[in-house]
C-alpha atoms as a PDB file:
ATOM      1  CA  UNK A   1      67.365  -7.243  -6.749  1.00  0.00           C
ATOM      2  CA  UNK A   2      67.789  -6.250  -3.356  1.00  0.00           C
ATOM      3  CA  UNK A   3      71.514  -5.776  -3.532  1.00  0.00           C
ATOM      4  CA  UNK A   4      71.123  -3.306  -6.649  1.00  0.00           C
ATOM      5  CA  UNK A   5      68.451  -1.704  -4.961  1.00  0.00           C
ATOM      6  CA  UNK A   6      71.520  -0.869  -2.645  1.00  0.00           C
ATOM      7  CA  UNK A   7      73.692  -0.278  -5.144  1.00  0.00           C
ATOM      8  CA  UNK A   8      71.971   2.546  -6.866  1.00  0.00           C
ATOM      9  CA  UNK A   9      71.355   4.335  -3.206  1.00  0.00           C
ATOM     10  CA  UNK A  10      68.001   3.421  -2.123  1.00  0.00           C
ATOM     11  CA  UNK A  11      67.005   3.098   0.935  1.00  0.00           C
ATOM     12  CA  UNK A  12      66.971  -0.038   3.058  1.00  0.00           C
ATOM     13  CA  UNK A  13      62.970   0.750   3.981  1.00  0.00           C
ATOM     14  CA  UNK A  14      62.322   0.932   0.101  1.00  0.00           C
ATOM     15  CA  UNK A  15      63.912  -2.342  -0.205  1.00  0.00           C
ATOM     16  CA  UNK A  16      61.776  -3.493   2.391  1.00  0.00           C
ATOM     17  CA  UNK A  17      58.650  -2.747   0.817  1.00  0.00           C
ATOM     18  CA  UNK A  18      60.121  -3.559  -2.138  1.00  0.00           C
ATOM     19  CA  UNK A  19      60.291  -6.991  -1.068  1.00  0.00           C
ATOM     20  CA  UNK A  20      56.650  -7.653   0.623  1.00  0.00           C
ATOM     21  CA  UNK A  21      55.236  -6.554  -2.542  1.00  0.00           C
ATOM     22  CA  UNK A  22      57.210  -9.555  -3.813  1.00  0.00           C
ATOM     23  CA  UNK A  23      56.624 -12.189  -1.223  1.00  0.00           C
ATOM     24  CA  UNK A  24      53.059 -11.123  -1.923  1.00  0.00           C
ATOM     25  CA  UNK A  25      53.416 -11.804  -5.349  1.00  0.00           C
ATOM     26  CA  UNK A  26      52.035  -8.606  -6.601  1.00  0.00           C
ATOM     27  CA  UNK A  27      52.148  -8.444 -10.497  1.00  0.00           C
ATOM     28  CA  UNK A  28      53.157  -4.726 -10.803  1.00  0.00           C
ATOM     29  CA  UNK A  29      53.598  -2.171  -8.301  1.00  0.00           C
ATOM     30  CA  UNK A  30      55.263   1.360  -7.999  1.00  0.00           C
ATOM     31  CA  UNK A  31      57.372   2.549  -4.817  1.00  0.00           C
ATOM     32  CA  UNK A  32      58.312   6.118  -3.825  1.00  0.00           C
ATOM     33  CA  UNK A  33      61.336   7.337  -2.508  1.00  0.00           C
ATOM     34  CA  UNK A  34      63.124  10.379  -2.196  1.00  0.00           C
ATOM     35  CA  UNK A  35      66.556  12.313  -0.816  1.00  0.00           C
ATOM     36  CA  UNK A  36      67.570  15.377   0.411  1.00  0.00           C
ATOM     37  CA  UNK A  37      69.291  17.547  -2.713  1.00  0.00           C
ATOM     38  CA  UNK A  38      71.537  20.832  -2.363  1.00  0.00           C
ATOM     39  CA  UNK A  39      68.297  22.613  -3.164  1.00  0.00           C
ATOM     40  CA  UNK A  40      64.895  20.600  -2.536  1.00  0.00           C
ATOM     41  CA  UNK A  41      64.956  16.848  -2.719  1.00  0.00           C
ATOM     42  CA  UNK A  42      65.034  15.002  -5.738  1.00  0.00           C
ATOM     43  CA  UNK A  43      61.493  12.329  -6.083  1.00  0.00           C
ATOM     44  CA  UNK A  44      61.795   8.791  -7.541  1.00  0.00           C
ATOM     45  CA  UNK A  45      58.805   6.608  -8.838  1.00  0.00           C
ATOM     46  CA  UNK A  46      60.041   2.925  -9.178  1.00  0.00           C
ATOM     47  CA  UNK A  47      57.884   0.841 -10.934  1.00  0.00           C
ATOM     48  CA  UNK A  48      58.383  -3.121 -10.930  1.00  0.00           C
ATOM     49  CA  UNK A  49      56.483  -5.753 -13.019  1.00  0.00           C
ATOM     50  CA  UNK A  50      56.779  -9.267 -12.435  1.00  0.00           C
ATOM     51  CA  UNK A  51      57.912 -11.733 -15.925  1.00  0.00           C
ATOM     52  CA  UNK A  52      54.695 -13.374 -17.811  1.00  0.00           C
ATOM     53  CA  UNK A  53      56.762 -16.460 -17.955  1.00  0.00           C
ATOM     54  CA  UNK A  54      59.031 -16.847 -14.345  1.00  0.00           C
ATOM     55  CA  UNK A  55      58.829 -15.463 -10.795  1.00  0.00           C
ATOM     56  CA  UNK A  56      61.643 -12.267 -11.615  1.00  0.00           C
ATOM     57  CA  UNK A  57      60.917  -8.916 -11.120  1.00  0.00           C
ATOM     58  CA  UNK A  58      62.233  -5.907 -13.271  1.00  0.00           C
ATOM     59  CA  UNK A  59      62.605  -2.471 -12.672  1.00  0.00           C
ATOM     60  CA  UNK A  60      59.976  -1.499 -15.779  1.00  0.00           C
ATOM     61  CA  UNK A  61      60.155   2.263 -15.256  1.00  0.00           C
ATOM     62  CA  UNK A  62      61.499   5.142 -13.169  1.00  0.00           C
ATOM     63  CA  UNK A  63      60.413   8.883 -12.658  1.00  0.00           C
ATOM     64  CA  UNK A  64      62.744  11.224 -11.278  1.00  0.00           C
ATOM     65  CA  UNK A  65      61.515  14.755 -10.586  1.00  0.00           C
ATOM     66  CA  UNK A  66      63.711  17.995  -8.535  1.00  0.00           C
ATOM     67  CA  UNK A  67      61.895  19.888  -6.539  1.00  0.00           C
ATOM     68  CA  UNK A  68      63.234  22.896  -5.519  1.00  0.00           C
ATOM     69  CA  UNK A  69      61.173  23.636  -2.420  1.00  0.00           C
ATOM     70  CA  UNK A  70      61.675  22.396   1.059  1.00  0.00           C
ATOM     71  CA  UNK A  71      61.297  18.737   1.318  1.00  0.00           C
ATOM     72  CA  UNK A  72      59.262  17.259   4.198  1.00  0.00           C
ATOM     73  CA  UNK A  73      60.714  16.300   7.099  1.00  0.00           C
ATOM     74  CA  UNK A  74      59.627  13.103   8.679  1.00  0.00           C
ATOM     75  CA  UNK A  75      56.462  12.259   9.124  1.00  0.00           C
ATOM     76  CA  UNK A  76      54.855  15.452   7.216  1.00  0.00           C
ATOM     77  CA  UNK A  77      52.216  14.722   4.804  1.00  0.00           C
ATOM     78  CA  UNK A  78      51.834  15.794   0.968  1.00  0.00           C
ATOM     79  CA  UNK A  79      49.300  16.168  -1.255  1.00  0.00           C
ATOM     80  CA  UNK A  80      50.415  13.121  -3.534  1.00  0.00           C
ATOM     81  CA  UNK A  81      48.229   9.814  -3.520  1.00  0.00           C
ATOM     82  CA  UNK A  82      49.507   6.432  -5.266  1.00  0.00           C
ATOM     83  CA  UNK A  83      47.350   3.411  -4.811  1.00  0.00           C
ATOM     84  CA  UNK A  84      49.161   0.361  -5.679  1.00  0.00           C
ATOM     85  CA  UNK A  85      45.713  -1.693  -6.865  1.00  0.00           C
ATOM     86  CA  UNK A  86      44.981   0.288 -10.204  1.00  0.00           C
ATOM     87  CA  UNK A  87      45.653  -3.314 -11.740  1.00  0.00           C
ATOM     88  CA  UNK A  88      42.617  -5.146 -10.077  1.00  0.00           C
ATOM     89  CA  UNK A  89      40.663  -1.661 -10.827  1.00  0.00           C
ATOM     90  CA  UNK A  90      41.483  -1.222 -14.558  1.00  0.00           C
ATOM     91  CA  UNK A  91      40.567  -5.386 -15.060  1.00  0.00           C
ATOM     92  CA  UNK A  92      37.053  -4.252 -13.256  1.00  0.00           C
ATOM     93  CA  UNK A  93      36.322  -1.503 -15.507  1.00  0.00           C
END
């Protein structure tokens, strides 16, 4: 998966989280990336989910939002919060 990670223009440090979530053997798990667009940045929510019957991983879902405003530049903080263990808390509840 790694090389069409590439392929389709992620970044290598997506590909490296995208990867510990897999050596961790995480069921399902969402990554965030985004890239600089001729006005804003453009947002993408990956979301991977590991097969009920083998070890592969498959891109279940993306998100892909424009925003028009000035993107963040490194190491700025937003106002969005993910938290990749809504699995273990929805099998809780």
């Amino acid at each position: 998966m790694k090389q069409e990670m590439k392929a389709l223009g992620f970044s290598d440090k997506l590909q490296v989280l995208m990867e510990e979530q897999m050596r961790n053997d995480i069921p399902q798990f969402h990554l965030n990336d985004s890239i600089a667009a001729d006005k804003g940045q453009v947002d993408f929510t990956l979301h991977f989910k590991q097969s009920g019957q083998s070890d592969y991983y498959y891109l279940n879902r993306y998100e892909v939002a424009h925003n028009k405003g000035k993107g963040l530049e490194e190491g700025e903080i937003h106002g969005h919060c993910s938290w990749s263990g809504w699995k273990e808390h929805s099998q809780a509840n």
